[in-house]
C-alpha atoms as a PDB file:
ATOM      1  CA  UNK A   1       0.000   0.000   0.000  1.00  0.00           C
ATOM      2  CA  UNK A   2       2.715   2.427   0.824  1.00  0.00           C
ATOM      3  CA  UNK A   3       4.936   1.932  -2.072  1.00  0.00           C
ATOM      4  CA  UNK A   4       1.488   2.106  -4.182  1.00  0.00           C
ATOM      5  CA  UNK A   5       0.467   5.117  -2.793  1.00  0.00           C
ATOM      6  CA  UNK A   6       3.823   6.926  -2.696  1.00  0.00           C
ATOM      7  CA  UNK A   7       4.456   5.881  -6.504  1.00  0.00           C
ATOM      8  CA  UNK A   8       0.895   7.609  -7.120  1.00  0.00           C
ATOM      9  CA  UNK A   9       2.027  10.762  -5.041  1.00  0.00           C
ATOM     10  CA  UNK A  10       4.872  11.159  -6.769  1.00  0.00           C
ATOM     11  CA  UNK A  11       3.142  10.565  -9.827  1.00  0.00           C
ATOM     12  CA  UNK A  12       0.469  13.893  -9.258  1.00  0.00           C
ATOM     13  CA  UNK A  13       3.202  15.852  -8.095  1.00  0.00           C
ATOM     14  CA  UNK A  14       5.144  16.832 -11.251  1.00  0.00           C
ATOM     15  CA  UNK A  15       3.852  17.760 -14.769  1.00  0.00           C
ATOM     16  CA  UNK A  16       6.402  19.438 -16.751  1.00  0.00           C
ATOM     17  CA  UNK A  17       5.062  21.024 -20.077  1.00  0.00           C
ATOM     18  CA  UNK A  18       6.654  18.958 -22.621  1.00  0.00           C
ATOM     19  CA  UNK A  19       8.645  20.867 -24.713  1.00  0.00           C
ATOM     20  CA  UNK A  20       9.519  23.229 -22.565  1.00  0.00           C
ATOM     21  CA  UNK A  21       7.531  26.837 -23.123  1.00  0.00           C
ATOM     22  CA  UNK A  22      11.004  28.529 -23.826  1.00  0.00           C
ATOM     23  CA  UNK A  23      14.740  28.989 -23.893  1.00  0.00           C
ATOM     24  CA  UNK A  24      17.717  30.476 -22.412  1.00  0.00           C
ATOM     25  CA  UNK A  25      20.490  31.733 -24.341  1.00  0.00           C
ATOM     26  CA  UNK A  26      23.131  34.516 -24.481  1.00  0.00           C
ATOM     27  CA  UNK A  27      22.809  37.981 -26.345  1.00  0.00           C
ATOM     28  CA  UNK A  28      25.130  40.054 -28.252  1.00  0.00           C
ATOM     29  CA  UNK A  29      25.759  41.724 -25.102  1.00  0.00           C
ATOM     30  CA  UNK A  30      26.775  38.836 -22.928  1.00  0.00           C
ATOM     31  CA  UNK A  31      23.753  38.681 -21.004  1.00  0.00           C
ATOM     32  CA  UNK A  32      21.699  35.450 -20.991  1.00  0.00           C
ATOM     33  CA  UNK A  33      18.426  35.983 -21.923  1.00  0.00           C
ATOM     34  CA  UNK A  34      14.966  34.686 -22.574  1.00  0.00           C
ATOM     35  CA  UNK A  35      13.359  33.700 -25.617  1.00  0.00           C
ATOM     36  CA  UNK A  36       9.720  34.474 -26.066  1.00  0.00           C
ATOM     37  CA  UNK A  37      10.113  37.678 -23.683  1.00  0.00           C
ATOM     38  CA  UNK A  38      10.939  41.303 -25.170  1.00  0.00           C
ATOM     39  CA  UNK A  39      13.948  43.055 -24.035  1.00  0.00           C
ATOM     40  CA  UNK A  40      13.490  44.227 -20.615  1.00  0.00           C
ATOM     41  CA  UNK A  41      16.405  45.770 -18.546  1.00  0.00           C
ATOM     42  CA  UNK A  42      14.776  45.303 -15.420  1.00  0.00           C
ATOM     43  CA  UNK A  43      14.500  41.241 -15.748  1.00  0.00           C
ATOM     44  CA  UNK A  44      17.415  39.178 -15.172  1.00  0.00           C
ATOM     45  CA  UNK A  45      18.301  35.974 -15.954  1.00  0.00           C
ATOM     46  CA  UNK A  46      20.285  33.322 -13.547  1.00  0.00           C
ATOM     47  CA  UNK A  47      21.508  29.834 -14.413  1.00  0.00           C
ATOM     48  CA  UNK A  48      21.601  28.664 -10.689  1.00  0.00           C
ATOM     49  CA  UNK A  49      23.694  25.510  -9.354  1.00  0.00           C
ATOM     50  CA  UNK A  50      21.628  23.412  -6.956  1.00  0.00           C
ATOM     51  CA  UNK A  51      23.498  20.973  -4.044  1.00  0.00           C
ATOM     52  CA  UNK A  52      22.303  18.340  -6.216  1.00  0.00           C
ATOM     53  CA  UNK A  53      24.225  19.103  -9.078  1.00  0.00           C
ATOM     54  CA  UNK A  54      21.144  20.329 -11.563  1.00  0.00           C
ATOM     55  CA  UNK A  55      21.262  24.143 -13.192  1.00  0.00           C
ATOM     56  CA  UNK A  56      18.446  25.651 -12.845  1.00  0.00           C
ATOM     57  CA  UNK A  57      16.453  28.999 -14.544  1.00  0.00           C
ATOM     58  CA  UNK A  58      15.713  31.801 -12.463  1.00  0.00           C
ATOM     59  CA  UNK A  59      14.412  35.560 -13.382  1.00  0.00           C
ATOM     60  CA  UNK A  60      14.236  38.404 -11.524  1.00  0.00           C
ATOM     61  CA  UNK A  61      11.958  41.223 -12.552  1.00  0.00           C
ATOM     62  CA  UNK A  62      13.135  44.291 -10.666  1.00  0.00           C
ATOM     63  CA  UNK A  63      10.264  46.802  -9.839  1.00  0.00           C
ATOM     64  CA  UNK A  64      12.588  50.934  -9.675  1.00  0.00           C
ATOM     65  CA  UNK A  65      10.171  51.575  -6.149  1.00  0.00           C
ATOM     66  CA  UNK A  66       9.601  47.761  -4.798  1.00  0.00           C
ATOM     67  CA  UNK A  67       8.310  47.715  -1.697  1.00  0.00           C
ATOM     68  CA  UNK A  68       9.407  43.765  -1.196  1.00  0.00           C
ATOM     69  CA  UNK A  69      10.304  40.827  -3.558  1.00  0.00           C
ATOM     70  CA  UNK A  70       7.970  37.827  -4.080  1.00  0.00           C
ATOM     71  CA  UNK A  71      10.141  34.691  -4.267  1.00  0.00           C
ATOM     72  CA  UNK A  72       7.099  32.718  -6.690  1.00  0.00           C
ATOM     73  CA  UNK A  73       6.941  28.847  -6.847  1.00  0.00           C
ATOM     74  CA  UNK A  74       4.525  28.025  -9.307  1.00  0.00           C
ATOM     75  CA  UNK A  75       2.145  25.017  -9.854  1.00  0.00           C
ATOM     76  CA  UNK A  76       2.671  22.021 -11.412  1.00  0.00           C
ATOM     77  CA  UNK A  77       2.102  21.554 -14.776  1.00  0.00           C
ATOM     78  CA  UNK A  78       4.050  25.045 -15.941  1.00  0.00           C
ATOM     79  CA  UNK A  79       7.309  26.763 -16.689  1.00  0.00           C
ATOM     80  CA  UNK A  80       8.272  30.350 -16.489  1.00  0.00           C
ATOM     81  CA  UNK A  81       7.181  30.743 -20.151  1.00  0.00           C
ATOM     82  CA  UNK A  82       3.678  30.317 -19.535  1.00  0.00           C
ATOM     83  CA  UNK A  83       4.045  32.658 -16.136  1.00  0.00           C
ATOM     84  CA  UNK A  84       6.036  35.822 -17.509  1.00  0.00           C
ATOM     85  CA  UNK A  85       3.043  37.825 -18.217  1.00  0.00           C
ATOM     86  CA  UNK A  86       1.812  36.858 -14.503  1.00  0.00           C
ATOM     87  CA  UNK A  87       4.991  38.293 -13.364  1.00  0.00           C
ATOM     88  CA  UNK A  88       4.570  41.598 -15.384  1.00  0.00           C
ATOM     89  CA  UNK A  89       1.390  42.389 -14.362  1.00  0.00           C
ATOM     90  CA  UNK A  90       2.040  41.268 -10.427  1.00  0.00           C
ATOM     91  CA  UNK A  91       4.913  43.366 -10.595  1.00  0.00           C
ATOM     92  CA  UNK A  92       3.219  46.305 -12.222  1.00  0.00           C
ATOM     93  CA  UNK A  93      -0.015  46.105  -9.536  1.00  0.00           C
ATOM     94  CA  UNK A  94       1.789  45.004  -6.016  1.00  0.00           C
ATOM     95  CA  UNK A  95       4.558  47.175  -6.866  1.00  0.00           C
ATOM     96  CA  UNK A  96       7.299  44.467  -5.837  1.00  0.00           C
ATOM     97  CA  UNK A  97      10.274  42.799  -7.559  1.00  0.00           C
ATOM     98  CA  UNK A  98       9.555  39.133  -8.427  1.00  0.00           C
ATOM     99  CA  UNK A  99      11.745  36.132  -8.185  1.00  0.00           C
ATOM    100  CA  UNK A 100      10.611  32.819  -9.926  1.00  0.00           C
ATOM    101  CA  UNK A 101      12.311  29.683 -11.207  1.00  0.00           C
ATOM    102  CA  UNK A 102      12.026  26.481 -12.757  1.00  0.00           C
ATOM    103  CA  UNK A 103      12.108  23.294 -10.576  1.00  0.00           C
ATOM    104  CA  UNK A 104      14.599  20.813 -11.661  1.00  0.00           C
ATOM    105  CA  UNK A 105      13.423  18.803 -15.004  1.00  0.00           C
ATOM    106  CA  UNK A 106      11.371  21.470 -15.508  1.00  0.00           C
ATOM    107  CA  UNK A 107      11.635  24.425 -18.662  1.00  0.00           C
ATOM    108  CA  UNK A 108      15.318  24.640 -19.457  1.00  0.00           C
ATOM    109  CA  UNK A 109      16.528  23.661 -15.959  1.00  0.00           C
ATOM    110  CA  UNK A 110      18.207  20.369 -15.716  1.00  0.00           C
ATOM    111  CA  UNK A 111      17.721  17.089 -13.715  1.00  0.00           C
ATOM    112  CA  UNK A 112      14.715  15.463 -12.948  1.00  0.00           C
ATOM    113  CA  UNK A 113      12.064  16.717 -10.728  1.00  0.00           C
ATOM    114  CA  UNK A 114      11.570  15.363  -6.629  1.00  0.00           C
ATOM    115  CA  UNK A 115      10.701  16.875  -3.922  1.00  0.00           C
ATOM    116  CA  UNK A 116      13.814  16.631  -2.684  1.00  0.00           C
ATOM    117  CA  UNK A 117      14.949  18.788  -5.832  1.00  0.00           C
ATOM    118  CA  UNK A 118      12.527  21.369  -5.203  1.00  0.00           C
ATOM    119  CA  UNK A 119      13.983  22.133  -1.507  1.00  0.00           C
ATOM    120  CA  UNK A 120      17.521  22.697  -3.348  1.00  0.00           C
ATOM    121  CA  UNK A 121      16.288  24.378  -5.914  1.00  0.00           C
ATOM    122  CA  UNK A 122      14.006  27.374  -3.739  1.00  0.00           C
ATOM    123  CA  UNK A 123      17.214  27.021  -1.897  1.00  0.00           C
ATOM    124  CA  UNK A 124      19.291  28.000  -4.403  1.00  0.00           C
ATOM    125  CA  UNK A 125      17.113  31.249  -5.506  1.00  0.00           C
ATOM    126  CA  UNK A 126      17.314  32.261  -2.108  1.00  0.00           C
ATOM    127  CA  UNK A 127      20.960  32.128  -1.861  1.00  0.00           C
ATOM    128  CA  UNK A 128      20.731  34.021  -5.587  1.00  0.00           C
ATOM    129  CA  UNK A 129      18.614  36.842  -3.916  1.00  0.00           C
ATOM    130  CA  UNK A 130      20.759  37.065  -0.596  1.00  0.00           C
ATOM    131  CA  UNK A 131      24.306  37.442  -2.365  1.00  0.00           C
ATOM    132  CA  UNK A 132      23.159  39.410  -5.646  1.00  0.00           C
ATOM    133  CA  UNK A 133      20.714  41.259  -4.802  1.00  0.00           C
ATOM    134  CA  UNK A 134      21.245  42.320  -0.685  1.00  0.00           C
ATOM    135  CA  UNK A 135      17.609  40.841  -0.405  1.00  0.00           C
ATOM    136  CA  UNK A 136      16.689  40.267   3.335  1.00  0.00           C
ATOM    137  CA  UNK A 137      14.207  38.081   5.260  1.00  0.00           C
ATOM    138  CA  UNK A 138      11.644  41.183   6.124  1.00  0.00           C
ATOM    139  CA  UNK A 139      11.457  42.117   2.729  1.00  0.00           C
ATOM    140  CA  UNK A 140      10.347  38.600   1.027  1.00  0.00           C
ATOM    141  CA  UNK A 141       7.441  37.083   0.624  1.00  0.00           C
ATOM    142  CA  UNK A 142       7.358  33.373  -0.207  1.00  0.00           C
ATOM    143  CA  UNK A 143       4.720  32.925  -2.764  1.00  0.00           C
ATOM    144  CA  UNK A 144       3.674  29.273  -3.387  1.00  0.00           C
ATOM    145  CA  UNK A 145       0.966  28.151  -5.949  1.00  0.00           C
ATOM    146  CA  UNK A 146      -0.262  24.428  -5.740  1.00  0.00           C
ATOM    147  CA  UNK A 147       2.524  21.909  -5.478  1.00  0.00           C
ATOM    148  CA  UNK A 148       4.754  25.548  -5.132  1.00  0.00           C
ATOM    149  CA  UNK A 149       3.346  25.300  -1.533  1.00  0.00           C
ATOM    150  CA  UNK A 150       6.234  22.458  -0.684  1.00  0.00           C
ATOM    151  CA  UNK A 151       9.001  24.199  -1.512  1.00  0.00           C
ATOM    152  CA  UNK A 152       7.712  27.640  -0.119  1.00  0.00           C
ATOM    153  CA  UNK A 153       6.814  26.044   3.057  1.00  0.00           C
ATOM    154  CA  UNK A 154      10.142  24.295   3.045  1.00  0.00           C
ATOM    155  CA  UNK A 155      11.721  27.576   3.369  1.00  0.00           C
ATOM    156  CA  UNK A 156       8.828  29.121   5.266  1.00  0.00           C
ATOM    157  CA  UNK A 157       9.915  26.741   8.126  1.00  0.00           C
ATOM    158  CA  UNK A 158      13.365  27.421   8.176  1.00  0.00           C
ATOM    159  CA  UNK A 159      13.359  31.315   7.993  1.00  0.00           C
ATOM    160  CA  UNK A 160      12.533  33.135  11.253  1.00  0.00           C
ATOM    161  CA  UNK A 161      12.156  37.027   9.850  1.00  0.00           C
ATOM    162  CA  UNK A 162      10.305  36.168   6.729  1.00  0.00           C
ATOM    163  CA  UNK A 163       7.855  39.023   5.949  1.00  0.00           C
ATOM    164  CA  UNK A 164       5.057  37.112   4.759  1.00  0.00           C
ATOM    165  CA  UNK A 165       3.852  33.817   2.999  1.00  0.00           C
ATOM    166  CA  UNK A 166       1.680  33.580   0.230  1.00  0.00           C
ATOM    167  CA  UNK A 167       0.094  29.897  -0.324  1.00  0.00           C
ATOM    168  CA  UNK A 168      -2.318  29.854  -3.222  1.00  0.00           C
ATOM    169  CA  UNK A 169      -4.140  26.968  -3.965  1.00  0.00           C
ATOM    170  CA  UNK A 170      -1.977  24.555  -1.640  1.00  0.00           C
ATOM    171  CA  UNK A 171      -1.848  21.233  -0.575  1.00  0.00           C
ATOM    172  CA  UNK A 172      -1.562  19.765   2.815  1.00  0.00           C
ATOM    173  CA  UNK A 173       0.470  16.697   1.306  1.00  0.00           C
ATOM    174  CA  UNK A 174       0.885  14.651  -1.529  1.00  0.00           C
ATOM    175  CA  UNK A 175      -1.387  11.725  -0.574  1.00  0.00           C
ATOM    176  CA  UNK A 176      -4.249  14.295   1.083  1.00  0.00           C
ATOM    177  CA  UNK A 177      -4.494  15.361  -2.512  1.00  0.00           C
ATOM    178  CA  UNK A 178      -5.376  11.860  -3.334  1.00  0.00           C
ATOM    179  CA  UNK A 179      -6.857  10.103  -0.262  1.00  0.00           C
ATOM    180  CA  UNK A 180      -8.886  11.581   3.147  1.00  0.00           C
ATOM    181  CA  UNK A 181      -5.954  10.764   5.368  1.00  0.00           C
ATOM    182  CA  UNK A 182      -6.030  11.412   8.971  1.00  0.00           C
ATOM    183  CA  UNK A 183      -2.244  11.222  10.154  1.00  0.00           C
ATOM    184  CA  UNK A 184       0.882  11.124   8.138  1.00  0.00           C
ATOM    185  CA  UNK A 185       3.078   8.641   6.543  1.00  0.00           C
ATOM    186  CA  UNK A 186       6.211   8.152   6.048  1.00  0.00           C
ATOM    187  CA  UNK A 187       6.708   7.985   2.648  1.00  0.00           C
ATOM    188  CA  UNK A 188       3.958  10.995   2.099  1.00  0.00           C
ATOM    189  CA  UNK A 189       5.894  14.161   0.195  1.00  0.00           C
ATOM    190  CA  UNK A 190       5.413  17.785   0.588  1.00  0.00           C
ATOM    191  CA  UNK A 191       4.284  17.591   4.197  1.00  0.00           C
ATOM    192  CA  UNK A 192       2.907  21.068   4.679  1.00  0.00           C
ATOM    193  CA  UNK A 193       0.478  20.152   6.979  1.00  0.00           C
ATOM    194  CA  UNK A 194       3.215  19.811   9.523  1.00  0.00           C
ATOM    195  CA  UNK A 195       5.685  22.987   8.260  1.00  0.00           C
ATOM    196  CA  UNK A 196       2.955  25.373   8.450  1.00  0.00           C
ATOM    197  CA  UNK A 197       3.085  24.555  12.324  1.00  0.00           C
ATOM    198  CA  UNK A 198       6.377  26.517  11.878  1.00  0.00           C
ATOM    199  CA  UNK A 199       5.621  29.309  10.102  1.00  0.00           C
ATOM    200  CA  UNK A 200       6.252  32.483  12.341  1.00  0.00           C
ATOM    201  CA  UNK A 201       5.267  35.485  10.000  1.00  0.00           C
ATOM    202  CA  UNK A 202       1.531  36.365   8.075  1.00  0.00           C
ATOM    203  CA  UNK A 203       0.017  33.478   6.147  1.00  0.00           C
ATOM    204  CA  UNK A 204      -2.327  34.735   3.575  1.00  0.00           C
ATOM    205  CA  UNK A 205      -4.195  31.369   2.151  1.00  0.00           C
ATOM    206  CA  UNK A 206      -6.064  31.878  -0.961  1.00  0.00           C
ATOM    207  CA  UNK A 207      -8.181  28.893  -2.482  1.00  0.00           C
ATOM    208  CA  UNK A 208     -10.808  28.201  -4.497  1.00  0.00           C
ATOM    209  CA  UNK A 209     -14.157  26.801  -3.450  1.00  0.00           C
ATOM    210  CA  UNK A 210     -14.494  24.675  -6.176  1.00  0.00           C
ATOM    211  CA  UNK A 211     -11.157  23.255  -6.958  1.00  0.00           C
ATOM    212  CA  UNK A 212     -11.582  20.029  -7.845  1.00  0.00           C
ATOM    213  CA  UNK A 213      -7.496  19.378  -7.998  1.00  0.00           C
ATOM    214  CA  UNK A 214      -6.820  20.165  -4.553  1.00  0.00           C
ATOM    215  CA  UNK A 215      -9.910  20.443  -2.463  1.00  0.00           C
ATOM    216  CA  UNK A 216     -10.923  23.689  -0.387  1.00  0.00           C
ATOM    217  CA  UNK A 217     -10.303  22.157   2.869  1.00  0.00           C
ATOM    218  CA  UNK A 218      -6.516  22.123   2.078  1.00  0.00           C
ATOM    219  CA  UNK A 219      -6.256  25.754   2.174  1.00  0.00           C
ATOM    220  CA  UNK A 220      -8.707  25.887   5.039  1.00  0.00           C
ATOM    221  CA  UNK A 221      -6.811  23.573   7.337  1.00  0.00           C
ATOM    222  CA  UNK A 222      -3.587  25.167   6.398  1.00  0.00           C
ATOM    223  CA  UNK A 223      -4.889  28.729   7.471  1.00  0.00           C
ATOM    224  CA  UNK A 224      -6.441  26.800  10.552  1.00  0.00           C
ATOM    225  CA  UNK A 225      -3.035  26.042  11.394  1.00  0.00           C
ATOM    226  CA  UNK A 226      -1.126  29.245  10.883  1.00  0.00           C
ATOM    227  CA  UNK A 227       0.194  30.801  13.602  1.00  0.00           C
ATOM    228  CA  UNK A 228      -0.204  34.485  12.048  1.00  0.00           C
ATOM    229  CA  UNK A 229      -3.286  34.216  10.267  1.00  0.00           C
ATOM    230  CA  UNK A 230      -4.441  36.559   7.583  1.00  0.00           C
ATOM    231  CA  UNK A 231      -7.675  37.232   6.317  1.00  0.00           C
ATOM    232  CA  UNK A 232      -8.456  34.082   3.751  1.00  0.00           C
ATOM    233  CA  UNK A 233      -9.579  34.537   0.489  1.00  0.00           C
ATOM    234  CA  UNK A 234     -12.120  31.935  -0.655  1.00  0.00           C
ATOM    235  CA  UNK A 235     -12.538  32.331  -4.150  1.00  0.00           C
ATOM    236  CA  UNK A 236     -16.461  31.776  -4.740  1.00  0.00           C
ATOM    237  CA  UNK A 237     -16.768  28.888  -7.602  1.00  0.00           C
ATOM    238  CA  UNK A 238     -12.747  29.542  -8.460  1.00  0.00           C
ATOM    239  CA  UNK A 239     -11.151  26.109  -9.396  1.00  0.00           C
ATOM    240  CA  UNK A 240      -7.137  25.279  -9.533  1.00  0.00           C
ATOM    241  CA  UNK A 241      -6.079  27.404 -12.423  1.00  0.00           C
ATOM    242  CA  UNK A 242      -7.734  30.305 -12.589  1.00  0.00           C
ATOM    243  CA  UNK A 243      -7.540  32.344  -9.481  1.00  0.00           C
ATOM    244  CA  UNK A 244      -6.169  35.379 -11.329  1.00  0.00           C
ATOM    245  CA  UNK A 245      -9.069  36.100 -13.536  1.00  0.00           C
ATOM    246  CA  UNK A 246     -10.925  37.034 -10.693  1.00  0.00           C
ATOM    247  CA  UNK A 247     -10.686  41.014  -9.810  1.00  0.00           C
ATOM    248  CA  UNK A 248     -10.789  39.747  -5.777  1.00  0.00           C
ATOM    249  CA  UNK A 249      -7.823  38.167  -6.466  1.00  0.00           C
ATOM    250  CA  UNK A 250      -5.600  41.065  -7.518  1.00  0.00           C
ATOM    251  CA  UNK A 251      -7.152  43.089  -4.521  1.00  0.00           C
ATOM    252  CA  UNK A 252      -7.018  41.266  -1.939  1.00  0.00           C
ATOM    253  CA  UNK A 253      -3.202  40.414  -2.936  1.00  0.00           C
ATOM    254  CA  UNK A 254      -2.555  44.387  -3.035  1.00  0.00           C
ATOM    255  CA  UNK A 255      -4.440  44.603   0.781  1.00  0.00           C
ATOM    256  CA  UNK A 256      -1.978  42.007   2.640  1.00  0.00           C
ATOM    257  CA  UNK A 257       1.233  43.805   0.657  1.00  0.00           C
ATOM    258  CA  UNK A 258      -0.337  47.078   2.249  1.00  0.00           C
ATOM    259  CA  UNK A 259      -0.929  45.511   5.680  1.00  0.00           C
ATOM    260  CA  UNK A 260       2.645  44.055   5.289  1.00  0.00           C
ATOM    261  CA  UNK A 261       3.756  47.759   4.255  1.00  0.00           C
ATOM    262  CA  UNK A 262       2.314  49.110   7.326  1.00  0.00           C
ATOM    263  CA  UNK A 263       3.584  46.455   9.780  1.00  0.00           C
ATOM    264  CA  UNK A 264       7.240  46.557   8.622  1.00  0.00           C
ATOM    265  CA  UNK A 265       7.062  50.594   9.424  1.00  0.00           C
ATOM    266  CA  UNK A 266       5.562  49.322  12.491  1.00  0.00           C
ATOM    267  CA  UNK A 267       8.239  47.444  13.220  1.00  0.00           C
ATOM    268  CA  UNK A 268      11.410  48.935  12.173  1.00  0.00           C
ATOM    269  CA  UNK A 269       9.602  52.357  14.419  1.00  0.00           C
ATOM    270  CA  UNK A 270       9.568  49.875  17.307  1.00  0.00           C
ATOM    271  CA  UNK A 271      13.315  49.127  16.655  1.00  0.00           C
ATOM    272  CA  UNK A 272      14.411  52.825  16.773  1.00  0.00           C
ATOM    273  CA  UNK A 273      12.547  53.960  19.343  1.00  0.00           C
ATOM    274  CA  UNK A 274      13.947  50.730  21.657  1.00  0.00           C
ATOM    275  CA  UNK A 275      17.674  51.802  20.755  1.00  0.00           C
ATOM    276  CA  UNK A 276      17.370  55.541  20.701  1.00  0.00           C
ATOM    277  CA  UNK A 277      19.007  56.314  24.991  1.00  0.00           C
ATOM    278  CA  UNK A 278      16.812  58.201  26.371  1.00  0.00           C
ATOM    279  CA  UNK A 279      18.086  62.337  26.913  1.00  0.00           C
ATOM    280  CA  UNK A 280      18.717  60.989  30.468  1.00  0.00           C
ATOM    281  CA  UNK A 281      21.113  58.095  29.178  1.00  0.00           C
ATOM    282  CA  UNK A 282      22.159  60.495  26.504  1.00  0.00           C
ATOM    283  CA  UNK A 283      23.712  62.950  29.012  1.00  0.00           C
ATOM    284  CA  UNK A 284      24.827  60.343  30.964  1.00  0.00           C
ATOM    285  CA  UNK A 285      26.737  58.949  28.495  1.00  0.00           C
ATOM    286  CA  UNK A 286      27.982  62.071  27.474  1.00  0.00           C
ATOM    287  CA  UNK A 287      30.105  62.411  30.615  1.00  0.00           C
ATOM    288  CA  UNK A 288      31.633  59.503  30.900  1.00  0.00           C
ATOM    289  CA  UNK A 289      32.910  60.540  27.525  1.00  0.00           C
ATOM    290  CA  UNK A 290      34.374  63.678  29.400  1.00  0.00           C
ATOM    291  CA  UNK A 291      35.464  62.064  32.485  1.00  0.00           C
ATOM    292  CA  UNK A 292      33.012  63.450  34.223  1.00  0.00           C
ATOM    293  CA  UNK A 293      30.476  62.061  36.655  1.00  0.00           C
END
């Protein structure tokens, strides 16, 4: 049974469009680039190594006034061809610079997909926006769209000052998607259901309420068991692919960035005010510089 089951699990978990949607290549000016996309010079293009040995595609479409970067795992059955018009238009209406890749085996990236090869490949992107781009925990946002919600809650888990986590249209596991399980095997993949536990910033969950992929109580236990819930959206009749047609969708997205706006002033106003000495410290202080007392 558990072989059987896993073999399914594995199985539902990775549909790579076959040919891939695009290419990568390198332009007259040395630059790789990306075929199908018109020349933009505020999206990059990264051939990334992963700990398991696969290259992978990443792009990075820099916003001039981004207020945070979205680090974007998408679903399941697409490559970053079919999503670079998503990316424009998030990037236009959240006002934020947006980080996606290909999972190994998928588009142009090499290897064969796993789970295993997702956690080293978000890995990898994250290491990309850390050492090239000065990124920082409280200004991502892990995005994660369908089987996107295993790596993103990989990370999720692991990251302490994250500013937020998007999961859109998640799973609680591989076999939940395809049996009512009530506890956890060992051989299961993508075990959200237990990394959300460990999520310590927002959780915005958005679903559809008639998915019939990835059932509406995934998304509704997950955002059960957030620790830093924020408001759901529960897309009325939305199925598993087409969240983004509705106008909630865009909204709602633009309201937690907002809230997420307003509590990282919040915050960093907290941290001044804790380490600005107070006039009495200040004078203090000031003689003991002098030798006085």
């Amino acid at each position: 049974m558990g072989n059987v089951t896993g073999s399914v699990a594995a199985k539902f978990a990775f549909f790579p469009p076959d040919p891939a949607t695009y290419d990568v290549y390198r332009g007259e000016d040395g630059r790789l680039a990306f075929s199908g996309v018109s020349a933009d010079s505020n999206m990059n293009v990264h051939l990334l190594d992963t700990k398991a040995g696969n290259r992978i595609v990443a792009t990075f479409w820099k916003h001039p006034f981004a207020r945070f970067t979205l680090l974007y795992s998408h679903g399941n059955a697409a490559d970053l061809g079919q999503m670079h018009e998503l990316f424009i238009e998030l990037r236009a209406h959240l006002r934020v610079n947006i980080m996606s890749y290909d999972y190994s085996g998928y588009g142009a990236s090499t290897g064969k997909p796993s789970e295993f090869n997702t956690y080293y490949d978000i890995e990898a992107v994250y290491n990309c926006l850390k050492s090239d781009y000065g990124i920082k925990q409280e200004d991502l946002i892990l995005y994660g769209q369908s089987v996107g919600s295993g790596p993103t809650l990989h990370l999720g888990s692991r990251l302490q000052r994250l500013r937020g986590v998007v999961l859109h249209s998640a799973i609680l596991s591989g076999i939940r998607v395809l049996y009512p399980v009530k506890m956890t095997f060992w051989f299961d993949i993508f075990k959200n259901i237990d990394k959300i536990r460990l999520v310590t910033c927002p959780v915005l969950v958005i679903h559809g309420t008639n998915d019939d992929i990835v059932d509406w109580s995934h998304g509704k236990r997950l955002w059960e068991l957030a620790k830093e819930k924020y408001d759901p959206l529960w897309v009325n009749g939305g199925g598993h692919c087409n969240l983004e047609t509705y106008p909630e969708y865009i909204k709602h997205l633009r309201r937690f960035i907002n809230a997420m706006e307003k509590l990282s002033a919040k915050q960093t106003a907290m941290r001044q005010l804790t380490s600005t000495p107070s006039i009495t410290e200040e004078k203090h202080n000031k003689c003991l510089r002098f030798g006085k007392k």
